[in-house]
PDB file of N, CA and C in Angstrom:
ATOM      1  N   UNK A   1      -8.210 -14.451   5.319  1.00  0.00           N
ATOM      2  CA  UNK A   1      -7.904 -15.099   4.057  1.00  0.00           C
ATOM      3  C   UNK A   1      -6.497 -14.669   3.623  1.00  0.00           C
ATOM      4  N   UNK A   2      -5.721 -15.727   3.193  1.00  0.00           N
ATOM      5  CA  UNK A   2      -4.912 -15.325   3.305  1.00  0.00           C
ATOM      6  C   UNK A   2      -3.962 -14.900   1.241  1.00  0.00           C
ATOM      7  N   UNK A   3      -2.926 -13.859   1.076  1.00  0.00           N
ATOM      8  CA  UNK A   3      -3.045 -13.726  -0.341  1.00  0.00           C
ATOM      9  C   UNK A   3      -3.038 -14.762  -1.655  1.00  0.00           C
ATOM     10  N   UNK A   4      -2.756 -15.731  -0.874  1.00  0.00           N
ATOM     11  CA  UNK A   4      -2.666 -17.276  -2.218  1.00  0.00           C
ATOM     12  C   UNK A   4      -3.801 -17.110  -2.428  1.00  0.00           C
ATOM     13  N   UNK A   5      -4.902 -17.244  -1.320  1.00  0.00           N
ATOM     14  CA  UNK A   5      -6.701 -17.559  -1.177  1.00  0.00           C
ATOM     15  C   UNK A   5      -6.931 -16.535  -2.163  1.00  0.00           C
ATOM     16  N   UNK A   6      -6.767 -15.566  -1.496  1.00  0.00           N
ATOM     17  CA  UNK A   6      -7.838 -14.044  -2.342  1.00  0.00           C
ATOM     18  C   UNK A   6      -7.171 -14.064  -4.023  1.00  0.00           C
ATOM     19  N   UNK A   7      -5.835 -14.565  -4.179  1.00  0.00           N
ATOM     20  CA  UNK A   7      -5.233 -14.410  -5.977  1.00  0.00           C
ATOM     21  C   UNK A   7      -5.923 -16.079  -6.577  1.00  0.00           C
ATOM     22  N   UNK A   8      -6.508 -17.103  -5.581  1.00  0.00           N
ATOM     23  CA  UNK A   8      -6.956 -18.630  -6.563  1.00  0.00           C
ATOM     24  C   UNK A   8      -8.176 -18.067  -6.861  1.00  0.00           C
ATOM     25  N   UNK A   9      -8.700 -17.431  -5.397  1.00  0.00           N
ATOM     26  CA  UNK A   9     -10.285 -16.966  -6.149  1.00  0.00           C
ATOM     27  C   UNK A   9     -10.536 -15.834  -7.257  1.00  0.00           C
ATOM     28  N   UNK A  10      -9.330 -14.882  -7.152  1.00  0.00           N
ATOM     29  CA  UNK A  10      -9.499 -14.458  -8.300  1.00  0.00           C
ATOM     30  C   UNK A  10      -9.496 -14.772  -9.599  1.00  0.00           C
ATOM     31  N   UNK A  11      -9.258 -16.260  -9.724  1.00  0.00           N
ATOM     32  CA  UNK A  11      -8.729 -16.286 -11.314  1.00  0.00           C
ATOM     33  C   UNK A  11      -9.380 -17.623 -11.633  1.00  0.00           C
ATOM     34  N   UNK A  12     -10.672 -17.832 -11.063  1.00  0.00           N
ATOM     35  CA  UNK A  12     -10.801 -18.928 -10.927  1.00  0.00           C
ATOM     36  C   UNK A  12     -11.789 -19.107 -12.388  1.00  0.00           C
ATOM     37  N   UNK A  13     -11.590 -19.803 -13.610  1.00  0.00           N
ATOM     38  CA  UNK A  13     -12.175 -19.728 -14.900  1.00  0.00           C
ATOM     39  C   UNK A  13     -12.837 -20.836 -15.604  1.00  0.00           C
ATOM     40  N   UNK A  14     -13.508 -21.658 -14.105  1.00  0.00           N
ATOM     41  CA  UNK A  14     -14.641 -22.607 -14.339  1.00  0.00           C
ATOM     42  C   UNK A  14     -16.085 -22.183 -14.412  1.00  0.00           C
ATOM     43  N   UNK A  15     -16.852 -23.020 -14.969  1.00  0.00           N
ATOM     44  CA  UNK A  15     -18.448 -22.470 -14.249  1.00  0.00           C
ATOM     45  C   UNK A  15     -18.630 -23.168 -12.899  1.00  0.00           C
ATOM     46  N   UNK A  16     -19.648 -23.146 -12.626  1.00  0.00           N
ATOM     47  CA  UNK A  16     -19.948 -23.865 -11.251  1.00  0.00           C
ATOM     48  C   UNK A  16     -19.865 -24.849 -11.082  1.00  0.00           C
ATOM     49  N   UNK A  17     -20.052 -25.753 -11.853  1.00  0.00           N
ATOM     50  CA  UNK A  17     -20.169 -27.006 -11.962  1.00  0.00           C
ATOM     51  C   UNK A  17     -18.529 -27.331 -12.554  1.00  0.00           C
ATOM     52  N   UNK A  18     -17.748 -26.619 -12.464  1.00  0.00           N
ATOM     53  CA  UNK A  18     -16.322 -27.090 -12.898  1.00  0.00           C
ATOM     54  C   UNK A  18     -15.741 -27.208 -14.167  1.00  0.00           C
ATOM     55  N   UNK A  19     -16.481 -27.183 -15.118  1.00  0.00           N
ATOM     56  CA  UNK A  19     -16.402 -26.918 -16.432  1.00  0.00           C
ATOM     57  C   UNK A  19     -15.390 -25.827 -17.218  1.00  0.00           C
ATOM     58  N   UNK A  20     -14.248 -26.124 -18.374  1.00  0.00           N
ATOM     59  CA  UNK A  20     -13.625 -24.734 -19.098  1.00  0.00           C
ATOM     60  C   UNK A  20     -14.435 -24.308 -19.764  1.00  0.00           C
ATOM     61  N   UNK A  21     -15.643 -24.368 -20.065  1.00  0.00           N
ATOM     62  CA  UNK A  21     -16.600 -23.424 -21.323  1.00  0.00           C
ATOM     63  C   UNK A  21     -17.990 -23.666 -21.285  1.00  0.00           C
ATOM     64  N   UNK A  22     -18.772 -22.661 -21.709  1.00  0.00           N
ATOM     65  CA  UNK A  22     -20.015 -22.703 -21.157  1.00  0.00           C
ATOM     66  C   UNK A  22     -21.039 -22.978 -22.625  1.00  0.00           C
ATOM     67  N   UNK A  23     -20.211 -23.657 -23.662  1.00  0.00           N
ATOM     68  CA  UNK A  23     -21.561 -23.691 -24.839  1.00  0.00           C
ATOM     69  C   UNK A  23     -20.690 -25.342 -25.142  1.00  0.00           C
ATOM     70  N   UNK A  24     -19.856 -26.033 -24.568  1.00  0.00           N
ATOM     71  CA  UNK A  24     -19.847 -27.635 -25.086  1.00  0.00           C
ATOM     72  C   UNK A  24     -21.111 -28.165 -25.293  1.00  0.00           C
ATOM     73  N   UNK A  25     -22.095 -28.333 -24.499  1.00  0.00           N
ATOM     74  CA  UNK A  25     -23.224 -29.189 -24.108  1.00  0.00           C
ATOM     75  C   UNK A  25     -24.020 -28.575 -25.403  1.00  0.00           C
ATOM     76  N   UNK A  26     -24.191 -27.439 -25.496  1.00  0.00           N
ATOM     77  CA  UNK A  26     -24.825 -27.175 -27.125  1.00  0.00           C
ATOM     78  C   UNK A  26     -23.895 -27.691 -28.369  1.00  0.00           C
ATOM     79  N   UNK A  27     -22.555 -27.216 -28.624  1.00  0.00           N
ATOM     80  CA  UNK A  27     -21.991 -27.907 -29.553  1.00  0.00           C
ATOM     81  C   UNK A  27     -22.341 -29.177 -29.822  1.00  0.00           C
ATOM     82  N   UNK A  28     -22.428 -30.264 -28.833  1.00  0.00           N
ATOM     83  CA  UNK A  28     -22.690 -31.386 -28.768  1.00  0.00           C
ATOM     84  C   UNK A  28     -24.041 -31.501 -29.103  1.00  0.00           C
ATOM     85  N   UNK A  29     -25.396 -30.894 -29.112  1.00  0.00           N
ATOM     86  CA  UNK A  29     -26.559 -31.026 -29.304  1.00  0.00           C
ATOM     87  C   UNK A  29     -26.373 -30.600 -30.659  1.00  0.00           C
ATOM     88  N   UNK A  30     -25.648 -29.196 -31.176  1.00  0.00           N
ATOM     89  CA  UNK A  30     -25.778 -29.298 -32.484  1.00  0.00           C
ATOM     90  C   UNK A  30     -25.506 -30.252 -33.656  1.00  0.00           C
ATOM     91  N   UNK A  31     -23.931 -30.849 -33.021  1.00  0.00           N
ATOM     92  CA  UNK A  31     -23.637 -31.637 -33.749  1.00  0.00           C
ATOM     93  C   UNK A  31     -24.385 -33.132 -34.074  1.00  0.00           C
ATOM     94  N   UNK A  32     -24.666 -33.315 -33.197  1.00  0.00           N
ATOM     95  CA  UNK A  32     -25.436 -34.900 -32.869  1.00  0.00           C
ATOM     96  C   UNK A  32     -27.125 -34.712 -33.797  1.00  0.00           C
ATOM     97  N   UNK A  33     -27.866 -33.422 -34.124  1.00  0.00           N
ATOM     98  CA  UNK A  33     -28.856 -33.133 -34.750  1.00  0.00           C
ATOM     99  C   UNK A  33     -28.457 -32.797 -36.134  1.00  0.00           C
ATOM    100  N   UNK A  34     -27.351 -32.698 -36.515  1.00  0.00           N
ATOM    101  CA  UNK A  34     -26.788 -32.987 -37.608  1.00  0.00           C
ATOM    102  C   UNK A  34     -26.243 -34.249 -37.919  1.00  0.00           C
ATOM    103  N   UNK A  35     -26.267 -34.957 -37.371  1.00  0.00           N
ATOM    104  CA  UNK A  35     -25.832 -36.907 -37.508  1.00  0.00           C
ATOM    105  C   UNK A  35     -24.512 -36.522 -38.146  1.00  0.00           C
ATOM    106  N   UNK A  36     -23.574 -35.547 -37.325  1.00  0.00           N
ATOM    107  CA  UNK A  36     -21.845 -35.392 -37.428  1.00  0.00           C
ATOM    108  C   UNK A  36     -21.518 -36.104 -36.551  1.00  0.00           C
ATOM    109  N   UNK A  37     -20.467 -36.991 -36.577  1.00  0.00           N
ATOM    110  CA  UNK A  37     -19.522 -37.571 -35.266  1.00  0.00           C
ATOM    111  C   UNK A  37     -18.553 -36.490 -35.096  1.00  0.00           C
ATOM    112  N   UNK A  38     -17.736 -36.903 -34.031  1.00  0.00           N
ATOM    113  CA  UNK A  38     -16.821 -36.044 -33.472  1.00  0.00           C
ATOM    114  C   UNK A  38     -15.744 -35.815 -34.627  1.00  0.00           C
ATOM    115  N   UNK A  39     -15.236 -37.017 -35.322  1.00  0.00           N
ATOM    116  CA  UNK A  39     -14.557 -36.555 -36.267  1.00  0.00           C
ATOM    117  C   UNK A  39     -14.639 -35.864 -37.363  1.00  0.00           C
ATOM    118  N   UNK A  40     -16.216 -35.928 -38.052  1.00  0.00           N
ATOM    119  CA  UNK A  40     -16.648 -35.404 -38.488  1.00  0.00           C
ATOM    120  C   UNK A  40     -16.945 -34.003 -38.808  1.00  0.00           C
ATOM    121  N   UNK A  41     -16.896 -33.319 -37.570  1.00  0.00           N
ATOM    122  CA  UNK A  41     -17.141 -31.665 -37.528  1.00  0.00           C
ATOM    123  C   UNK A  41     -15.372 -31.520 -37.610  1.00  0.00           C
ATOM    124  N   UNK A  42     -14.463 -32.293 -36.736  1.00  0.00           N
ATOM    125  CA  UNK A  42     -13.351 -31.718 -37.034  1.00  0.00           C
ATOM    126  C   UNK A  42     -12.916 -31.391 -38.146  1.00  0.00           C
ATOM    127  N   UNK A  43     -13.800 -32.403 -39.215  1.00  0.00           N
ATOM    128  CA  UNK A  43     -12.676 -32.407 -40.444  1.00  0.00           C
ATOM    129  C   UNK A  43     -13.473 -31.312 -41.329  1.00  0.00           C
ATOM    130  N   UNK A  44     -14.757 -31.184 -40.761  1.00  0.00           N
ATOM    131  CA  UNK A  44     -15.344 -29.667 -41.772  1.00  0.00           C
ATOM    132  C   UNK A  44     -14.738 -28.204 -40.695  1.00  0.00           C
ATOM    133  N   UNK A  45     -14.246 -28.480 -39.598  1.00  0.00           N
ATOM    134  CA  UNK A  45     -13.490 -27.256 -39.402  1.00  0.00           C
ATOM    135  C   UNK A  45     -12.180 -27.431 -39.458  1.00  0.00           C
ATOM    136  N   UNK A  46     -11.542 -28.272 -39.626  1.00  0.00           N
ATOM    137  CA  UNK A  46     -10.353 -28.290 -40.835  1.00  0.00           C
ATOM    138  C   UNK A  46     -10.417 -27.729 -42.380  1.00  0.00           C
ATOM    139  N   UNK A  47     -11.287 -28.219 -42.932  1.00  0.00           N
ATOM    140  CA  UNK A  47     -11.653 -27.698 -44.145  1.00  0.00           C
ATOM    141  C   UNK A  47     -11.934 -26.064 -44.302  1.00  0.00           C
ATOM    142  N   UNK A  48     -12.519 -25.633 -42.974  1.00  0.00           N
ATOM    143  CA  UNK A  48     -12.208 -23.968 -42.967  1.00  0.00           C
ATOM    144  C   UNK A  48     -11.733 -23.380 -42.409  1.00  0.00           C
ATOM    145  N   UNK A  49     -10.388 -24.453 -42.073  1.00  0.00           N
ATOM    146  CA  UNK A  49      -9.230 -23.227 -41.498  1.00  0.00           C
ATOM    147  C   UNK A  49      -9.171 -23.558 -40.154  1.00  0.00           C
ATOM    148  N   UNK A  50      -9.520 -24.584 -39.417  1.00  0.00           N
ATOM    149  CA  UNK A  50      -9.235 -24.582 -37.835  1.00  0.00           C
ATOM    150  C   UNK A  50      -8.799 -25.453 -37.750  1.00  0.00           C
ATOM    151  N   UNK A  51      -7.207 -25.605 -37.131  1.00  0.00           N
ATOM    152  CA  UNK A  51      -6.819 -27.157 -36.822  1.00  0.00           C
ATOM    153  C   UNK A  51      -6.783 -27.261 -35.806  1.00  0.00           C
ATOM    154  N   UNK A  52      -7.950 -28.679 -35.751  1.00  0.00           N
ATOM    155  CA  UNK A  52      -8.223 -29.129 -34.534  1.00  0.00           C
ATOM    156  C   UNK A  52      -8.969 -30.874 -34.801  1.00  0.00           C
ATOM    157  N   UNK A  53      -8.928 -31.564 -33.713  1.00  0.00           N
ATOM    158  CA  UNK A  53      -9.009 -32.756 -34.311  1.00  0.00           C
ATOM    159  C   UNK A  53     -10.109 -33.540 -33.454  1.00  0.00           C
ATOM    160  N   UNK A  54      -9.942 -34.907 -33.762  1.00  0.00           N
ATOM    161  CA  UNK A  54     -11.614 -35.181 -32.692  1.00  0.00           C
ATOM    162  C   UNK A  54     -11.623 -35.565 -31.571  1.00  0.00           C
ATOM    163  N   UNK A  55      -9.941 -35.245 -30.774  1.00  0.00           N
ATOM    164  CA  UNK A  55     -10.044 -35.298 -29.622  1.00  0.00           C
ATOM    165  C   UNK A  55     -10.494 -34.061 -28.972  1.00  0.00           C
ATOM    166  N   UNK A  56      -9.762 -32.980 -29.855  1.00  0.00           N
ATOM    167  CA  UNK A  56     -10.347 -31.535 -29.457  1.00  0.00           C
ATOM    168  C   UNK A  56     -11.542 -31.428 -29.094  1.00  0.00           C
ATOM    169  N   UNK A  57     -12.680 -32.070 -30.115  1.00  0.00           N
ATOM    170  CA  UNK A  57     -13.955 -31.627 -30.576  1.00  0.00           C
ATOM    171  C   UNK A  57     -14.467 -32.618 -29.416  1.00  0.00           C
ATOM    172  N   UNK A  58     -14.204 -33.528 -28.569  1.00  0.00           N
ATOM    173  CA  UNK A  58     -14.373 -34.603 -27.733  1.00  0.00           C
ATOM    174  C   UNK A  58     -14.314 -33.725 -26.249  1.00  0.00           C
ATOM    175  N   UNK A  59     -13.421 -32.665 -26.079  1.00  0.00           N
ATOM    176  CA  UNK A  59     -12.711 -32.266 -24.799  1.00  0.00           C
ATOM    177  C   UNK A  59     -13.655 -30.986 -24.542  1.00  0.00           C
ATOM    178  N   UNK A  60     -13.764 -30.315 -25.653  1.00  0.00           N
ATOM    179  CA  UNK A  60     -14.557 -29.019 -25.812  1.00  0.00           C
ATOM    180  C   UNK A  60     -15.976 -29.404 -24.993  1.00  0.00           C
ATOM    181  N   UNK A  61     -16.718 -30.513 -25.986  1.00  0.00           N
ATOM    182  CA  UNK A  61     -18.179 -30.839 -25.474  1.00  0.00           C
ATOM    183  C   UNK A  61     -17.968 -31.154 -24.246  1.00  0.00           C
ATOM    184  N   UNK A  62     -17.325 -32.031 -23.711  1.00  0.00           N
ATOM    185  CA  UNK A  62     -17.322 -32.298 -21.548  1.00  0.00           C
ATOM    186  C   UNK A  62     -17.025 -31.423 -21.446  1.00  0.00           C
ATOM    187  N   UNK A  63     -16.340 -29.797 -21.937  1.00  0.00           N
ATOM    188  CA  UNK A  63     -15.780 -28.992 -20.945  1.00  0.00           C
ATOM    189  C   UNK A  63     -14.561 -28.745 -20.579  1.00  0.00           C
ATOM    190  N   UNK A  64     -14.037 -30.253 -20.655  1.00  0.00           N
ATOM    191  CA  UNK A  64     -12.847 -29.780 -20.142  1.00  0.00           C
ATOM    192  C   UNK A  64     -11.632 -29.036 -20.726  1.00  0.00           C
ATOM    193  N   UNK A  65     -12.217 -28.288 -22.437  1.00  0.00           N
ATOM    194  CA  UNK A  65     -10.929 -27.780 -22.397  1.00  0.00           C
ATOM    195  C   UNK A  65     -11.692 -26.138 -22.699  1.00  0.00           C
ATOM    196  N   UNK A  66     -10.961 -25.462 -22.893  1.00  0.00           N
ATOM    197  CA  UNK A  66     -11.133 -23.640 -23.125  1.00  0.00           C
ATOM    198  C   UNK A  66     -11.345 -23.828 -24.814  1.00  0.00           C
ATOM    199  N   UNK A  67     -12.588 -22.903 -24.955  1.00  0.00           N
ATOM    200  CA  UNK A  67     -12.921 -22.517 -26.508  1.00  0.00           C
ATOM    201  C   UNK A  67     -12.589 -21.185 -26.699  1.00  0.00           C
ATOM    202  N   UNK A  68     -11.786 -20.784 -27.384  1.00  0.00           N
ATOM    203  CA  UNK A  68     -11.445 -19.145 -27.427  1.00  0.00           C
ATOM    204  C   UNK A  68     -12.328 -18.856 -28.380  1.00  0.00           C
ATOM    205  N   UNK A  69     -12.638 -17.513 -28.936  1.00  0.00           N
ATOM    206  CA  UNK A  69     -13.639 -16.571 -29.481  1.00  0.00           C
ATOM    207  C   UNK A  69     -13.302 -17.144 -30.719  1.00  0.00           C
ATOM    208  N   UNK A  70     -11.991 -17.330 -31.448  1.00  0.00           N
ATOM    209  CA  UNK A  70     -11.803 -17.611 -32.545  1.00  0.00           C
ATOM    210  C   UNK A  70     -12.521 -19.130 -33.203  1.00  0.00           C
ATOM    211  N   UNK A  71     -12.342 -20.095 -32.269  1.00  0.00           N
ATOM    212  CA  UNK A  71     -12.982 -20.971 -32.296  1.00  0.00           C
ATOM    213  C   UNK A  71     -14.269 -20.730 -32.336  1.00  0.00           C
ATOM    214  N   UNK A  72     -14.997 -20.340 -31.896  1.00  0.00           N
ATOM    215  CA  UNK A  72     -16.293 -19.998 -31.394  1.00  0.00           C
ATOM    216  C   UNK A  72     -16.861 -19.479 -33.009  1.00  0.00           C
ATOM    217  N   UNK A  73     -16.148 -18.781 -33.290  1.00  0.00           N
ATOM    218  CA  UNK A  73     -17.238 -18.342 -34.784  1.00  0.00           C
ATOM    219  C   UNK A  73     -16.672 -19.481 -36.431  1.00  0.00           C
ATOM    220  N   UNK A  74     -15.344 -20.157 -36.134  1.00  0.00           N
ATOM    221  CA  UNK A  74     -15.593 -21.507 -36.855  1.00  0.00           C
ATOM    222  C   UNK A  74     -16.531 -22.252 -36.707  1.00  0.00           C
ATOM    223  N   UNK A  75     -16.486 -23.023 -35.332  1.00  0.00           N
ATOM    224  CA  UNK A  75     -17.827 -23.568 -34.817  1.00  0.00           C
ATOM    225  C   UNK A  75     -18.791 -23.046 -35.141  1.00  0.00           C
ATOM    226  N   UNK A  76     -19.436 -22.195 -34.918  1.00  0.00           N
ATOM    227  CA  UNK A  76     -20.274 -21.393 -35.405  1.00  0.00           C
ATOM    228  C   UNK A  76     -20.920 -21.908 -36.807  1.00  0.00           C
ATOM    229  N   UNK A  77     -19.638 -21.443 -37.697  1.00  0.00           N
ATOM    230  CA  UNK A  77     -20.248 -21.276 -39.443  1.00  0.00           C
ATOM    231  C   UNK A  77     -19.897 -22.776 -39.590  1.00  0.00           C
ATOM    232  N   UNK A  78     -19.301 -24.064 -39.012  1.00  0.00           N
ATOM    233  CA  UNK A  78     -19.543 -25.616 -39.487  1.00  0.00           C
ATOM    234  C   UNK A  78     -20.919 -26.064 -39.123  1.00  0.00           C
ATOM    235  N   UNK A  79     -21.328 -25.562 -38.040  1.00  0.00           N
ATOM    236  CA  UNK A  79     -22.721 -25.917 -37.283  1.00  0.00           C
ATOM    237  C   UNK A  79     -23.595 -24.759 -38.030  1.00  0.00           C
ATOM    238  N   UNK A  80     -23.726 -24.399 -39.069  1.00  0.00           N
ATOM    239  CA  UNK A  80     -24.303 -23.677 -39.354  1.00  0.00           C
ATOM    240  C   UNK A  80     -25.623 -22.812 -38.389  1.00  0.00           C
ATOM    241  N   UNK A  81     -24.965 -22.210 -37.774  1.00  0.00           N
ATOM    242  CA  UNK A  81     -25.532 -21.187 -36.508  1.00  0.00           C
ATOM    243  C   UNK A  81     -25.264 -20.138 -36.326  1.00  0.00           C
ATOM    244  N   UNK A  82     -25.276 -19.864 -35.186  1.00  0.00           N
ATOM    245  CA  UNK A  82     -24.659 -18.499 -34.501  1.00  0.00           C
ATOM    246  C   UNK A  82     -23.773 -18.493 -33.603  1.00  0.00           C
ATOM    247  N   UNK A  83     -22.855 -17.566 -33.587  1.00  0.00           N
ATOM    248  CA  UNK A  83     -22.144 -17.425 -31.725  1.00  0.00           C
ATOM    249  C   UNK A  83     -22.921 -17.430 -30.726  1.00  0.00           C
ATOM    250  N   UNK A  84     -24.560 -16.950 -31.092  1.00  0.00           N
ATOM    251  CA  UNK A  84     -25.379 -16.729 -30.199  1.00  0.00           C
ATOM    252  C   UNK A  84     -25.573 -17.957 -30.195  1.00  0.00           C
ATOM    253  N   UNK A  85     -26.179 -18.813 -30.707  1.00  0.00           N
ATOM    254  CA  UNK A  85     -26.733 -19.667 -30.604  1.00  0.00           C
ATOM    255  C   UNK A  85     -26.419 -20.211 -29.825  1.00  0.00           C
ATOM    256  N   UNK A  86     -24.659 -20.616 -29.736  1.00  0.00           N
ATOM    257  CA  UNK A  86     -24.076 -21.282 -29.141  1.00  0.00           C
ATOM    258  C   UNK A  86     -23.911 -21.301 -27.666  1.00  0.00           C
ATOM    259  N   UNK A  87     -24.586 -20.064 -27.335  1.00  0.00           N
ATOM    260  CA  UNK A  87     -24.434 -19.704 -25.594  1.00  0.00           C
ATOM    261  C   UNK A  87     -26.017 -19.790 -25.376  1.00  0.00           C
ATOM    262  N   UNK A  88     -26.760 -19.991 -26.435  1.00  0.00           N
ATOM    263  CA  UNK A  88     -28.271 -20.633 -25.585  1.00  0.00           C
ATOM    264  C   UNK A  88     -28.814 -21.511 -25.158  1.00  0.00           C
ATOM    265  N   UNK A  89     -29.504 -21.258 -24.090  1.00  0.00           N
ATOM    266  CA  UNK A  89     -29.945 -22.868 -22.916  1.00  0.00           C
ATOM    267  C   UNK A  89     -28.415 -22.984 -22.121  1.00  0.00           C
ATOM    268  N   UNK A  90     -27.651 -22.196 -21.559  1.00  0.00           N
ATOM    269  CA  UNK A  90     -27.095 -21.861 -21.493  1.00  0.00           C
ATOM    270  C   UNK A  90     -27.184 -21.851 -19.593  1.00  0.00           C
TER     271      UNK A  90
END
């Protein structure tokens, strides 16, 4: 193997299935059991401080983009939940 190989596999920051984050598919269940649209949650985590918009909130749920920790506990308190929550069924 050669060192490109052994430094891609090191850093490699999908799940298995190819995905940037491992609680979209719940965000999306939370939100949708709250009858929020996508724009919808953006604009109540606008309202507390996170700018982000409903393409964000669109990219997050498929995955394809990275949710950092900070995000994670906005989300959190708009979805009225947990951080935990958010990584269960998981």
């Amino acid at each position: 193997m050669s060192k490109r190989e052994i430094l891609c596999k090191m850093f490699i920051n999908k799940t298995h299935d190819g995905k940037n984050n491992i609680c979209g598919n719940k965000v999306s269940a939370l939100r949708k059991s709250m009858r929020l649209s996508q724009r919808a949650l953006a604009d109540r985590l606008q309202l507390i401080g996170l700018d982000v918009d409903k393409n964000a909130i669109q990219r997050m749920e498929s995955g394809q983009r990275f949710i950092t920790d900070i995000e994670l506990t906005y989300l959190a308190t708009a979805l009225d939940t947990t951080i935990s929550e958010l990584f269960s069924d998981v």
